[in-house]
Protein backbone atom coordinates (compact mmCIF):
# COMPACT_ATOMS: atom_id res chain seq x y z
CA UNK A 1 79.49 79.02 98.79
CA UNK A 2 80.66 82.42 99.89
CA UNK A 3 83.35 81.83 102.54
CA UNK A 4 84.23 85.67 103.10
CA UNK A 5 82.90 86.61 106.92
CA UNK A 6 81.02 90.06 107.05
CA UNK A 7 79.68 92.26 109.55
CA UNK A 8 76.94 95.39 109.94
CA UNK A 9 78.57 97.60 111.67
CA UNK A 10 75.90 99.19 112.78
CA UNK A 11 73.89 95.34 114.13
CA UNK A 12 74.46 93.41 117.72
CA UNK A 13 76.58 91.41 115.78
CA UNK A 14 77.33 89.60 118.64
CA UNK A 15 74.24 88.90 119.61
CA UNK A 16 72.39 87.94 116.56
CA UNK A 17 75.66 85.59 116.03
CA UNK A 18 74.59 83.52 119.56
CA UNK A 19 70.68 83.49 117.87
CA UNK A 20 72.15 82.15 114.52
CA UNK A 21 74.39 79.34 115.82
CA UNK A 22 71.17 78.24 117.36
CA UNK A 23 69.08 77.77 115.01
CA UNK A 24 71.84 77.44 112.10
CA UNK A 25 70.78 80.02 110.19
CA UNK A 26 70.83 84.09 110.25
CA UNK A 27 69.32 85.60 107.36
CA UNK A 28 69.73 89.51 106.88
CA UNK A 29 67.41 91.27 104.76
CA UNK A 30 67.09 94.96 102.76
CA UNK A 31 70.91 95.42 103.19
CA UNK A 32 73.34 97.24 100.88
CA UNK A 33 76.38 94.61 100.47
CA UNK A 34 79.62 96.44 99.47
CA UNK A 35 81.86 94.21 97.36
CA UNK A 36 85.53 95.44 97.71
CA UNK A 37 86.29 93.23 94.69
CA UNK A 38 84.01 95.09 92.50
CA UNK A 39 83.85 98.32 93.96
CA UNK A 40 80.16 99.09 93.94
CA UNK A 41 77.15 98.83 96.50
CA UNK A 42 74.83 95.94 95.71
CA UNK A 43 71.27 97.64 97.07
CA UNK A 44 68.26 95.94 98.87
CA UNK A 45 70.15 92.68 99.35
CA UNK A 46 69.59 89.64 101.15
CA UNK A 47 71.80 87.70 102.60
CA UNK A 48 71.96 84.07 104.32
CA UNK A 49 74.09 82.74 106.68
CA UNK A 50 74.46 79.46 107.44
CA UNK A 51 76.01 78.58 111.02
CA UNK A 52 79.48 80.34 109.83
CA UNK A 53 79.25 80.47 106.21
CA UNK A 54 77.63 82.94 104.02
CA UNK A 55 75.33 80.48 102.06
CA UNK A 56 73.52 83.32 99.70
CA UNK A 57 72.90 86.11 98.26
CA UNK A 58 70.59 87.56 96.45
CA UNK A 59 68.32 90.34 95.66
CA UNK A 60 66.12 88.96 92.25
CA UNK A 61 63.61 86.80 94.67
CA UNK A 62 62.86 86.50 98.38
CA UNK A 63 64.20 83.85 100.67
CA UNK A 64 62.11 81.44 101.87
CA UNK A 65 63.49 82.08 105.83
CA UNK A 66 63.45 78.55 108.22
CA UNK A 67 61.07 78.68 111.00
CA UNK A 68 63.34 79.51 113.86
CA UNK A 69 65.84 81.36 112.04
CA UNK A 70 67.12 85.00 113.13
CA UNK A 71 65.96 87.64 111.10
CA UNK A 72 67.55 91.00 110.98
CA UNK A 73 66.38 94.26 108.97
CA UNK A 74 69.08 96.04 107.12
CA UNK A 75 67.35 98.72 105.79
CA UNK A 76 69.45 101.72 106.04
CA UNK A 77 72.82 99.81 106.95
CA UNK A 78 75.86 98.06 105.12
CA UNK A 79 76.97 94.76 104.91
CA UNK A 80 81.00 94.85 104.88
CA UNK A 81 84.10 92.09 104.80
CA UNK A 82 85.01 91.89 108.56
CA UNK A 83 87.92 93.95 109.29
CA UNK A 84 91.02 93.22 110.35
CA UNK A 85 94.29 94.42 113.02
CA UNK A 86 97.00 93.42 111.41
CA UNK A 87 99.13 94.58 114.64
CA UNK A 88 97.95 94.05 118.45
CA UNK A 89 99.73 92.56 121.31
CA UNK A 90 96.69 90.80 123.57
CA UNK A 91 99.11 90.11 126.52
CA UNK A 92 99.55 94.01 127.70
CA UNK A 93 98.02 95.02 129.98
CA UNK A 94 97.96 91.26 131.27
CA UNK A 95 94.12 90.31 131.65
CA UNK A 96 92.72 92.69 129.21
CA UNK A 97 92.51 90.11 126.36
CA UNK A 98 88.91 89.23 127.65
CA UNK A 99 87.69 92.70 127.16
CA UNK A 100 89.39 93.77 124.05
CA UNK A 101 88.80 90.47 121.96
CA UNK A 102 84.32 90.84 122.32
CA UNK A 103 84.88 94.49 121.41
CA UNK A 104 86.68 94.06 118.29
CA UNK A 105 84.40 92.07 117.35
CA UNK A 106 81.90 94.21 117.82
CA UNK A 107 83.29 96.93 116.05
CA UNK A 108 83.50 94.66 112.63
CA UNK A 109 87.37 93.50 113.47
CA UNK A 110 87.01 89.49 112.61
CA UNK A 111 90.93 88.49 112.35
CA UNK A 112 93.80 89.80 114.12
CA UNK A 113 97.49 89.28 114.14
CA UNK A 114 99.24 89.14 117.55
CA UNK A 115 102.84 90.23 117.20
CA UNK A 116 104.05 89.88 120.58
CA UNK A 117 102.59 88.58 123.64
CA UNK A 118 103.80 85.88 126.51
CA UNK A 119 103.36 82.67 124.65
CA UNK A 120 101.46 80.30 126.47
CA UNK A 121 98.29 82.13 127.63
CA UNK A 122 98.42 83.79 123.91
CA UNK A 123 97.72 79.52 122.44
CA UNK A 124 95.59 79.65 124.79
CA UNK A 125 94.07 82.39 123.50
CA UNK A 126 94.01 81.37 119.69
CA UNK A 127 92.65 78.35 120.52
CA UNK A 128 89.52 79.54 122.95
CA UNK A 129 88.63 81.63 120.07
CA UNK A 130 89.01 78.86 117.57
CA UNK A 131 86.70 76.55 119.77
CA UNK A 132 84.47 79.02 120.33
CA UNK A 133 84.69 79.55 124.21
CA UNK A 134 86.23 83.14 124.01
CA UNK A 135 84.44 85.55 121.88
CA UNK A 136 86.85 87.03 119.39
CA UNK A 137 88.44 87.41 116.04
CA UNK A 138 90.43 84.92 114.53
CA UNK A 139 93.83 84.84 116.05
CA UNK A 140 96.54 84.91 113.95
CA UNK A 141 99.88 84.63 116.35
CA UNK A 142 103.88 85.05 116.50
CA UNK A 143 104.06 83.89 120.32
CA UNK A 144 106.79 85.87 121.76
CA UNK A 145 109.06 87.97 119.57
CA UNK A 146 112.88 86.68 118.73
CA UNK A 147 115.43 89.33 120.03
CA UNK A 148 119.32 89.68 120.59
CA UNK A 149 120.82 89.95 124.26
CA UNK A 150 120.33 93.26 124.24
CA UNK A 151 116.81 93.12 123.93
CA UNK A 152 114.73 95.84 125.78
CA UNK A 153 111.22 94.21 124.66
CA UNK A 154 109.49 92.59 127.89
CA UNK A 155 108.88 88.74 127.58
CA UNK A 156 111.46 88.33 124.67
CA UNK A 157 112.91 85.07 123.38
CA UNK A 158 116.29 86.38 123.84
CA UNK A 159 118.85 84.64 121.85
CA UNK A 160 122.69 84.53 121.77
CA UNK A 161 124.39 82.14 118.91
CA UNK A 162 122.86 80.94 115.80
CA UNK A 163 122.26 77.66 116.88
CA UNK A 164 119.67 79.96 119.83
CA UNK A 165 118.30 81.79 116.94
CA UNK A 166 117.52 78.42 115.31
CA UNK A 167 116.42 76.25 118.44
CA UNK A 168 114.02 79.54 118.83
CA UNK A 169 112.10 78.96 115.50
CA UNK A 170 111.68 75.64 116.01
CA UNK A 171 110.18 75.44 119.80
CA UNK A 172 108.19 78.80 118.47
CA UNK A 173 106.92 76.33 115.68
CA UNK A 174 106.19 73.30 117.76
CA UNK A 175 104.23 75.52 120.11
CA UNK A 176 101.62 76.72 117.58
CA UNK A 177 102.74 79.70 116.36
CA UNK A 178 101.48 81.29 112.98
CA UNK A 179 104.67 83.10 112.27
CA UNK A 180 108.16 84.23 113.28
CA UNK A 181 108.43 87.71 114.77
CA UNK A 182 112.02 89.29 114.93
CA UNK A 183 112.95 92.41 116.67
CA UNK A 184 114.96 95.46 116.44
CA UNK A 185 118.16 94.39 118.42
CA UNK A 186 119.02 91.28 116.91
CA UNK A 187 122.09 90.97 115.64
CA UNK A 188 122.84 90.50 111.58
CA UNK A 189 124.45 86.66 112.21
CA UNK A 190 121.32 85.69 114.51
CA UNK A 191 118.33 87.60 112.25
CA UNK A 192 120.04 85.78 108.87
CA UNK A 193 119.95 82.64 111.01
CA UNK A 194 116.24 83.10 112.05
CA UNK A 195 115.48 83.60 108.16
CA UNK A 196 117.43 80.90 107.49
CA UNK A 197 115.47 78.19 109.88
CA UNK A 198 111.82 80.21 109.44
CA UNK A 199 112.56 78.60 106.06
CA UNK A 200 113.49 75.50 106.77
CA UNK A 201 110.21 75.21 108.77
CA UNK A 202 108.70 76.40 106.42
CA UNK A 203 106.86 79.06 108.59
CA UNK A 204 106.52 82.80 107.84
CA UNK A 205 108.48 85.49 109.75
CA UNK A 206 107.66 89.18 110.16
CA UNK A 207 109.04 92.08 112.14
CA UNK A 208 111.05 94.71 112.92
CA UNK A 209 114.36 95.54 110.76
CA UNK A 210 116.59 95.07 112.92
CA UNK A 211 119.36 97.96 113.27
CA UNK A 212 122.16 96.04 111.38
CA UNK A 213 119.98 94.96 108.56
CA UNK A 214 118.68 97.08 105.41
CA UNK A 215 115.19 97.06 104.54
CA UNK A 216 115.92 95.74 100.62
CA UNK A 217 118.00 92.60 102.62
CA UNK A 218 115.48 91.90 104.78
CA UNK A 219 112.57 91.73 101.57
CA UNK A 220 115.66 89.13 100.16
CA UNK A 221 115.99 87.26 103.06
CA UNK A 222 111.97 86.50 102.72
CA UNK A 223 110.47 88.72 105.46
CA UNK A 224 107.15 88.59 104.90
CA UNK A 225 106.29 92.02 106.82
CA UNK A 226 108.26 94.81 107.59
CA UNK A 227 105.91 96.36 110.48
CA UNK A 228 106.22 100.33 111.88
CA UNK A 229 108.20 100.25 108.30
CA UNK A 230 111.20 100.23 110.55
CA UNK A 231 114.59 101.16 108.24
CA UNK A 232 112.49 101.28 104.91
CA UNK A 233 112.61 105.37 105.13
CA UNK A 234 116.55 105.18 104.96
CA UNK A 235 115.97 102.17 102.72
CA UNK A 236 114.60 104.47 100.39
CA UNK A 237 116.45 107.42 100.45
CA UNK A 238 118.62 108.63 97.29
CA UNK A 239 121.38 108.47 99.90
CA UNK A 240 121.25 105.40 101.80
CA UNK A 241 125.27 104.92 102.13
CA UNK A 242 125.39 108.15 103.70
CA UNK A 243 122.55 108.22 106.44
């Protein structure tokens, strides 16, 4: 069973997506599949998908199609893995979750990482699209962002003392967070105290650099992503020491 989801582009994905989960099946015909793996176009294919799951493919024979199911003509159009934003923040401007989540959809984007929003109505979020009550993509989320008291990021979990930094990670955990996000004014003691906890919990952090901490100790101290690539251009500069 393929479990990769895909989108046409160019389809009411939307749309046919409502007609599919009635019936339980969506089967899309005369489409050119690209497989990233492979790196060709597979021509005249059809595909079938079964409530969420791509159930087939094939191009040697035809389908037999269910009575009921949706039916949708790809001639001319291409069948790609859904897309994804590695990098949104679905809590500014407050309300405008509703509009952006159907319209990334749209537009092929079928996962999404949040990496800073007010916590509670972003659960809420993650879990409407989960359920299927909020049209979306699937929500990958860091809750609100771990910062030092000098913080100047709206809605931050600002912490003082390692012991904060490590009560943080685990309420952050126990709420539902996906992952750890850490910002750029957290101090060195706090951020290697975040690291040291995210482990502990055995949950994932990301983030900023922050200012006192080098790119190559951040990679050491198991930061998973080093987003804006904040302090990797000094990190790799001939001349580190010195800038």
């Amino acid at each position: 069973m393929f479990r990769t989801a895909w989108v046409v582009l160019t389809l009411a994905v939307g749309l046919s997506s409502r007609a599919a989960a009635q019936t339980g099946r969506l089967f899309i015909q005369h489409v050119a599949v690209v497989d990233v793996i492979a790196g060709q176009v597979l021509p005249d294919m059809t595909v079938e998908i079964r409530g969420r799951t791509i159930a087939a493919m094939r191009s040697d024979r035809p389908f037999r199609v269910t009575r009921g199911a949706t039916v949708i003509d790809g001639r001319g159009k291409y069948l790609i893995p859904g897309l994804w934003d590695m990098h949104v923040h679905l809590s500014f401007p407050a309300g405008a979750a509703q509009i952006f989540l159907p319209v990334m959809v749209a537009n092929g984007i079928l996962g999404a990482r949040d990496m800073h929003s007010f916590l509670s109505p972003v659960i809420s979020l993650k879990h409407a699209v989960a359920s299927g009550a909020q049209v979306g993509p699937r929500l990958f989320v860091a809750g609100t962002a771990v910062d030092g008291p000098n913080s100047y990021l709206p809605g931050a979990r600002v912490v003082r003392t390692p012991d904060e930094a490590k009560e943080a990670v685990r309420e952050l955990k126990a709420a539902g967070v996906d992952f750890i996000k850490v910002y750029s004014s957290l101090p060195r003691d706090l951020y290697l105290a975040v690291a040291s906890e995210a482990k502990n919990e055995g949950i994932p952090f990301v983030g900023h650099v922050p200012y006192p901490v080098t790119a190559a100790e951040a990679s050491d101290a198991g930061q998973r992503s080093l987003e804006h690539l904040t302090e990797v251009d000094v990190g790799t500069s001939s001349d580190e020491a010195a800038i």
